[in-house]
C-alpha atoms as a PDB file:
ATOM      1  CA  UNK A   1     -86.578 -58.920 105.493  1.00  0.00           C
ATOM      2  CA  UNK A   2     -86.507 -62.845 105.668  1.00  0.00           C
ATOM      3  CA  UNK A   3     -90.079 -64.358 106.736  1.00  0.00           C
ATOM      4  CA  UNK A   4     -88.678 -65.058 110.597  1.00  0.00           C
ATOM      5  CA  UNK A   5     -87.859 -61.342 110.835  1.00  0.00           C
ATOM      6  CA  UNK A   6     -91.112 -60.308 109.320  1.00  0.00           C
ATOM      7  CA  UNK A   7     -92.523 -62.760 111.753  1.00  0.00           C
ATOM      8  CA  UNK A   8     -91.083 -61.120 114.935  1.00  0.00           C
ATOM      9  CA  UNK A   9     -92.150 -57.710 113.415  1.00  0.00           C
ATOM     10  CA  UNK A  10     -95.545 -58.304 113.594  1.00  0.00           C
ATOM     11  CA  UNK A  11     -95.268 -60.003 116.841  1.00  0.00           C
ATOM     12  CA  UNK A  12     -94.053 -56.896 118.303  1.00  0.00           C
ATOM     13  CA  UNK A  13     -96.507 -54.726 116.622  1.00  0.00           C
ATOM     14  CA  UNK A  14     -94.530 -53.202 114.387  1.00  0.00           C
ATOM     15  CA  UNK A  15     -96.332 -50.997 111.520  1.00  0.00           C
ATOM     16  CA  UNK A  16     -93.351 -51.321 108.693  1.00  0.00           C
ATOM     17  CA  UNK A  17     -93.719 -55.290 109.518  1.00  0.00           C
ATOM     18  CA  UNK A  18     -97.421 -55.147 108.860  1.00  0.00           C
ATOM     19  CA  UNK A  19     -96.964 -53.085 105.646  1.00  0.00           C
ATOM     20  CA  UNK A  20     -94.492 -55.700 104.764  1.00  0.00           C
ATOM     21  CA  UNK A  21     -96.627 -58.783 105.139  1.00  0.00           C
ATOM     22  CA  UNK A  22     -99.608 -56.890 103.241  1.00  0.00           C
ATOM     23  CA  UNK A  23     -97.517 -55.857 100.476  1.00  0.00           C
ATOM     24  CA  UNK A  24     -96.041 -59.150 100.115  1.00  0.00           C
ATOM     25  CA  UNK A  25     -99.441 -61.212 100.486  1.00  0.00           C
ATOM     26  CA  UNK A  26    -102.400 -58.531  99.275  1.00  0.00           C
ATOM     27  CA  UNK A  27    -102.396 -59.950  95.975  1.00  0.00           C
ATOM     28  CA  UNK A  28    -102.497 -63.630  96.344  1.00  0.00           C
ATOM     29  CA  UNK A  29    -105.062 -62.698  99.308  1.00  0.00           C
ATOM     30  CA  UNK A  30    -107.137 -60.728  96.960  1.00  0.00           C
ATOM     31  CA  UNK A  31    -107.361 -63.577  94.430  1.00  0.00           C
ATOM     32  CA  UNK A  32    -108.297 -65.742  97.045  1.00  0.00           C
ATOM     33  CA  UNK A  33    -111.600 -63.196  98.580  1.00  0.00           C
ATOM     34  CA  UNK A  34    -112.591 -63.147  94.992  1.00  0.00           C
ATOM     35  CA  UNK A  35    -112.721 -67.302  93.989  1.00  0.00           C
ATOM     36  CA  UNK A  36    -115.327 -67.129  97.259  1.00  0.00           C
ATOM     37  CA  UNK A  37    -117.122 -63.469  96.136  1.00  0.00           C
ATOM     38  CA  UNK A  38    -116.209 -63.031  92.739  1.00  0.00           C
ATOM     39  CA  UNK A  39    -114.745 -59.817  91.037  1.00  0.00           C
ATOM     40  CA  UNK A  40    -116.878 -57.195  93.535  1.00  0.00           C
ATOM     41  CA  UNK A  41    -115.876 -54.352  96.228  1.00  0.00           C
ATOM     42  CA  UNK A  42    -116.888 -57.028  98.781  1.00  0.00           C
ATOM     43  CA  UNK A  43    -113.259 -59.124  97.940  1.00  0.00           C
ATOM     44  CA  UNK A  44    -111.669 -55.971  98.577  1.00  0.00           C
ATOM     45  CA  UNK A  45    -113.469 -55.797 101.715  1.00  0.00           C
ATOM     46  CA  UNK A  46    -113.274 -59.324 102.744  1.00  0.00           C
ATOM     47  CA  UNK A  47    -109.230 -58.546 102.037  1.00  0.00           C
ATOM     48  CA  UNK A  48    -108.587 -55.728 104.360  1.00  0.00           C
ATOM     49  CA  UNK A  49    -111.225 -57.002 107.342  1.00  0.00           C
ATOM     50  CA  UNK A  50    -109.021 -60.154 106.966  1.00  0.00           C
ATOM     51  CA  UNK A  51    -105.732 -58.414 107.335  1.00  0.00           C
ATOM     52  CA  UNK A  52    -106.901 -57.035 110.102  1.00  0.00           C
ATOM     53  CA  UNK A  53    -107.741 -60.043 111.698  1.00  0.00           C
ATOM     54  CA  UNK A  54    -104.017 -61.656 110.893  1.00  0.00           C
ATOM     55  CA  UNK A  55    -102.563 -58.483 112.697  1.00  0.00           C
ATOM     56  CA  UNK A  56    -105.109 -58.929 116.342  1.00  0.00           C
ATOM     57  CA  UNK A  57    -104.173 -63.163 115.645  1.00  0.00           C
ATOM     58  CA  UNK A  58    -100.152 -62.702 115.125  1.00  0.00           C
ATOM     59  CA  UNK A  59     -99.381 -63.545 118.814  1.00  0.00           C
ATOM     60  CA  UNK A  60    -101.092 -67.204 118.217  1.00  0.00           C
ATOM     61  CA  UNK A  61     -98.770 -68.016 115.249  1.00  0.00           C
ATOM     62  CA  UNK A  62     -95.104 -69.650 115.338  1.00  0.00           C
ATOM     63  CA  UNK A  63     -92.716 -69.933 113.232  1.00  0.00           C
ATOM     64  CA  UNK A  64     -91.590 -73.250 112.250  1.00  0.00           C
ATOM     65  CA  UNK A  65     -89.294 -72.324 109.039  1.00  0.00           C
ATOM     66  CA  UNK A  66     -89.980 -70.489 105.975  1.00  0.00           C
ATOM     67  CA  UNK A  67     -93.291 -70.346 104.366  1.00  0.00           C
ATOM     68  CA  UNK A  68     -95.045 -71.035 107.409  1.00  0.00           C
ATOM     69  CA  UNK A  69     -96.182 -67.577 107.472  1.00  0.00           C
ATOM     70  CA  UNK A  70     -97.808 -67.223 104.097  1.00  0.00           C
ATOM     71  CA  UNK A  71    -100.018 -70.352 104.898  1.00  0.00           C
ATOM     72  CA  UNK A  72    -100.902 -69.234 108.471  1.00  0.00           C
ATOM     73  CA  UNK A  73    -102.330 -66.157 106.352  1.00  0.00           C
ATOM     74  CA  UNK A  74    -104.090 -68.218 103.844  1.00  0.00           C
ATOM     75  CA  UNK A  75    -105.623 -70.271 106.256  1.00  0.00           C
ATOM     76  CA  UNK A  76    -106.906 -67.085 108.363  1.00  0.00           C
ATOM     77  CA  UNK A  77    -108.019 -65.348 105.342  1.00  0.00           C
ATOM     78  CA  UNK A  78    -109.755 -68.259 104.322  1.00  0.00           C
ATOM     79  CA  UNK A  79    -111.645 -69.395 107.304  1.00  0.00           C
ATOM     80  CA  UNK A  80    -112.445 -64.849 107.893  1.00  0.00           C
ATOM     81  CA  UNK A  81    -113.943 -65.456 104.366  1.00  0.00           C
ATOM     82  CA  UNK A  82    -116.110 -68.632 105.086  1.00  0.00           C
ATOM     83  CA  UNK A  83    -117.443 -67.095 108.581  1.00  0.00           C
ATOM     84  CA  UNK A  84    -118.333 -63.700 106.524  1.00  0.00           C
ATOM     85  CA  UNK A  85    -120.247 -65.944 103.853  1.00  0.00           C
ATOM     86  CA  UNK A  86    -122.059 -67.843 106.790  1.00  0.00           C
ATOM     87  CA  UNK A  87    -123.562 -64.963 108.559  1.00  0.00           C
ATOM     88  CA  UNK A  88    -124.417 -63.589 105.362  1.00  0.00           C
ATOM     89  CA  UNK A  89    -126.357 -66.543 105.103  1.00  0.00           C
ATOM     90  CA  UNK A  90    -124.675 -67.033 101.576  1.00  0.00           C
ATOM     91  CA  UNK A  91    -123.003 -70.135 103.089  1.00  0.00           C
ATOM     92  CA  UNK A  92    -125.970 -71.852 103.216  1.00  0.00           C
ATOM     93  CA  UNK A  93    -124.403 -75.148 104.393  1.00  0.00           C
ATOM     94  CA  UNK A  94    -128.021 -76.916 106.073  1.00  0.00           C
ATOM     95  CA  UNK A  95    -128.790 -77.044 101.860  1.00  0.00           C
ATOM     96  CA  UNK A  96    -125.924 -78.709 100.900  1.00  0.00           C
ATOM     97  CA  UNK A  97    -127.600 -82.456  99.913  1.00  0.00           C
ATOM     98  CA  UNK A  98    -125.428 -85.285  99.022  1.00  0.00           C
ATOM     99  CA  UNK A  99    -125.920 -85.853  95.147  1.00  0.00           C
ATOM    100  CA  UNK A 100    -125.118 -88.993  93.716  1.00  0.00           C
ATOM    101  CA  UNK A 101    -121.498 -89.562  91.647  1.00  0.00           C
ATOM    102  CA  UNK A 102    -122.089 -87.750  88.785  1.00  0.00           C
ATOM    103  CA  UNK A 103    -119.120 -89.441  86.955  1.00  0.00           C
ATOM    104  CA  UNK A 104    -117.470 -86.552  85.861  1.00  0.00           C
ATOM    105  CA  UNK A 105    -114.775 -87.788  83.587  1.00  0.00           C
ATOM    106  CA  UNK A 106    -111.332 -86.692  84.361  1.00  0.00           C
ATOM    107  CA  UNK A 107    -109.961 -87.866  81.141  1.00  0.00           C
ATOM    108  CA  UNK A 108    -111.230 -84.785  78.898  1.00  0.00           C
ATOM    109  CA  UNK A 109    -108.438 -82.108  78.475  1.00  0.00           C
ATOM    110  CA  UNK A 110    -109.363 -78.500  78.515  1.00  0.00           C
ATOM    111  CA  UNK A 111    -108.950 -76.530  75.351  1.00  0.00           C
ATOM    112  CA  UNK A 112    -106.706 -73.310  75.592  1.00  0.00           C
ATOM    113  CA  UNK A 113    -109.138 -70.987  78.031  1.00  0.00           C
ATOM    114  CA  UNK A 114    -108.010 -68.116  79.578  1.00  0.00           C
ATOM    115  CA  UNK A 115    -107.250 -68.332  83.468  1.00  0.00           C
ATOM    116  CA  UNK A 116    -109.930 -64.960  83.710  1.00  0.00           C
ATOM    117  CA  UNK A 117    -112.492 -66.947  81.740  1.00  0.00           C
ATOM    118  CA  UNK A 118    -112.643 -70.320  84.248  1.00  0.00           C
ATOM    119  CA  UNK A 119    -112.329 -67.810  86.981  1.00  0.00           C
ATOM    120  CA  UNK A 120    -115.381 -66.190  85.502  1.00  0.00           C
ATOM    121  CA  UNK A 121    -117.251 -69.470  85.570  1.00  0.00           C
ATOM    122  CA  UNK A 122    -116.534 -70.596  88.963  1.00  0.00           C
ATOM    123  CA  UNK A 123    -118.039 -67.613  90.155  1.00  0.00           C
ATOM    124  CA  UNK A 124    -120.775 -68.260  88.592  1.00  0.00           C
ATOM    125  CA  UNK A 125    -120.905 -71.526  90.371  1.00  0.00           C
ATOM    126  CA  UNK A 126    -123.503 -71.880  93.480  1.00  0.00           C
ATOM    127  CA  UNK A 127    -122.114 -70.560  96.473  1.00  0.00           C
ATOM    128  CA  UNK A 128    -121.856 -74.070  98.126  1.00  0.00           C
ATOM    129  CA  UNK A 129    -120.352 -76.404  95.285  1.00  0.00           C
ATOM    130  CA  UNK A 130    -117.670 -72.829  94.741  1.00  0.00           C
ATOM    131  CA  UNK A 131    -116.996 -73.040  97.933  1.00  0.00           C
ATOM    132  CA  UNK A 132    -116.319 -76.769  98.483  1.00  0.00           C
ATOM    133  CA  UNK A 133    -114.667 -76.652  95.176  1.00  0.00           C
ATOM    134  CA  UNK A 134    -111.896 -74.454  96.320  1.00  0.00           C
ATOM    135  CA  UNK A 135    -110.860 -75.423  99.357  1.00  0.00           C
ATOM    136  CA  UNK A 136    -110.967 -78.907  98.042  1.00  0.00           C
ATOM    137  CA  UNK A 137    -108.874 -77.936  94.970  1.00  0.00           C
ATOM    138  CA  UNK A 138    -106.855 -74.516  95.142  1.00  0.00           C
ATOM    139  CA  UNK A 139    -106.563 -74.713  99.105  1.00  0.00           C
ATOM    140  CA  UNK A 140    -105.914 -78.329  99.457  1.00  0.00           C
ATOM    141  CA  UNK A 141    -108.427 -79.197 102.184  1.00  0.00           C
ATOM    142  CA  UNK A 142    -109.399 -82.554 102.951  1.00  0.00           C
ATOM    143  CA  UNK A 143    -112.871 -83.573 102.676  1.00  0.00           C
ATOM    144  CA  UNK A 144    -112.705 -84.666 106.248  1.00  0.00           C
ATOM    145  CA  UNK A 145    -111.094 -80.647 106.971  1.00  0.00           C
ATOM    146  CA  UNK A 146    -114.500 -78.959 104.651  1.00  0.00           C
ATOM    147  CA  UNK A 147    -116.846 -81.374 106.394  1.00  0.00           C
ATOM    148  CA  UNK A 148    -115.589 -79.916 109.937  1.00  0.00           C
ATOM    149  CA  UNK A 149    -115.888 -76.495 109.251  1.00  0.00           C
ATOM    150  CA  UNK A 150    -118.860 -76.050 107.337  1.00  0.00           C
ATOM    151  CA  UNK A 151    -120.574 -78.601 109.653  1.00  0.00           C
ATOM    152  CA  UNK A 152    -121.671 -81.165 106.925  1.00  0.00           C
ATOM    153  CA  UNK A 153    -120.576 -84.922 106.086  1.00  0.00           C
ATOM    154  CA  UNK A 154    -117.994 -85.679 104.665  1.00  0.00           C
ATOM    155  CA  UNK A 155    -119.562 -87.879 102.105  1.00  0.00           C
ATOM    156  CA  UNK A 156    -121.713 -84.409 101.376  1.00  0.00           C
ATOM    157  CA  UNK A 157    -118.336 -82.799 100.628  1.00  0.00           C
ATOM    158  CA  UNK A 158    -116.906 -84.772  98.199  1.00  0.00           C
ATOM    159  CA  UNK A 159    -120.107 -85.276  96.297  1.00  0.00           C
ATOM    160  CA  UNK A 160    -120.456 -81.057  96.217  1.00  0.00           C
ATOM    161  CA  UNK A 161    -116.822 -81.367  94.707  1.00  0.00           C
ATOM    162  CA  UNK A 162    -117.746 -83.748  91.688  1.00  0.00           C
ATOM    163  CA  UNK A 163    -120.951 -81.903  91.061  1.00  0.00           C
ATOM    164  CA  UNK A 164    -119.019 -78.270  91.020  1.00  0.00           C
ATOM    165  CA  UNK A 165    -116.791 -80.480  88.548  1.00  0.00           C
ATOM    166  CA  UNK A 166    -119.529 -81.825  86.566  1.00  0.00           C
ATOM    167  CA  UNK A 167    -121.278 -78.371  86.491  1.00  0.00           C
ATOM    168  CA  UNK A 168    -118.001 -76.426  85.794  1.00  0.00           C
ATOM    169  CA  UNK A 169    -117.274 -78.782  82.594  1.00  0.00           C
ATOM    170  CA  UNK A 170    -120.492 -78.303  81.439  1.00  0.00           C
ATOM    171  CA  UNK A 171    -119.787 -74.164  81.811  1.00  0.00           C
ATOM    172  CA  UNK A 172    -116.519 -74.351  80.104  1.00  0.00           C
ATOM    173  CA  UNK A 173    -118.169 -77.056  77.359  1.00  0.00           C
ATOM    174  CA  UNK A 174    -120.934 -74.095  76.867  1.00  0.00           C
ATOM    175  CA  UNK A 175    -118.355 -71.520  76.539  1.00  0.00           C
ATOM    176  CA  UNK A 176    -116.026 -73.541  74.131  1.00  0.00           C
ATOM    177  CA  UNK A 177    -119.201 -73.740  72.125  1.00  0.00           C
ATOM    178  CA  UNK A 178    -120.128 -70.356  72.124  1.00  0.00           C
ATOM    179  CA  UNK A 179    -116.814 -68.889  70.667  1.00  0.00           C
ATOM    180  CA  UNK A 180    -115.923 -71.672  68.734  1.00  0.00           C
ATOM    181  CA  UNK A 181    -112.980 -72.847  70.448  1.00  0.00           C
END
């Protein structure tokens, strides 16, 4: 079934079009609940309460050409995961400060860590500088976009994304240490 198809499936309500779209998208979905929860039942959770949400939404998306679905989904499932960390109050964006330029230095290459291991420490991350750090880097939000929808500055943004940088090179520097990498 080509994405237009799928896309008309839904529309119409269709069950086999929403088993479809779930099949095709659960695990990239799944991976993206857990960089904002970590590894937990709540992902899981966030992942089928967002599905659910994409199915009621379908009727405000259009198709424009292939691949438009998968990032409508993305960006629904990402914006049902930042409302379910605000009124959990886990989101706590009125703390986020604006931190000076920490002048974290892009020049340093990683060593040969495991993509489970710097998932592991970017959960570990605060909720706010994880947060800011991946929609900045894995979802490709502008500063300007964060700013918006977590109702900070945008100046706050970007400095939350260099500190989550700083702090996650000083994780991965600890854990290189540790097991002698």
């Amino acid at each position: 079934m080509t994405e237009e198809q799928l896309t008309k499936g839904l529309q119409a309500g269709d069950n086999l079009a929403r088993k479809e779209l779930y099949e095709r998208l659960a695990g990239q979905m799944l991976s993206l609940c857990r960089r904002y929860v970590g590894q937990s039942d709540e992902a899981e959770d966030l992942l089928h309460d967002g599905f659910l949400q994409i199915f009621s939404q379908i009727g405000k998306f259009t198709w424009r050409g292939e691949g438009t679905l998968a990032a409508w989904v993305r960006r629904v499932m990402t914006n049902h995961v930042l409302s379910a960390l605000e009124k959990e109050k886990r989101l706590a964006t009125d703390d986020i400060d604006e931190v000076p330029d920490m002048g974290a230095d892009d020049n340093d290459a990683p060593p040969d860590i495991s993509t489970d291991v710097i998932m592991q420490l970017i959960a570990e991350l605060p909720t706010g500088y994880r947060t800011v750090l991946n929609l900045f880097l894995v979802e490709g939000w502008s500063h300007a976009e964060i700013a918006e929808k977590l109702n900070i500055k945008e100046s706050t943004s970007a400095s939350q994304y260099l500190r989550a940088k700083k702090l996650l090179k000083d994780k991965i520097l600890n854990y290189i240490n540790l097991n002698d990498l």
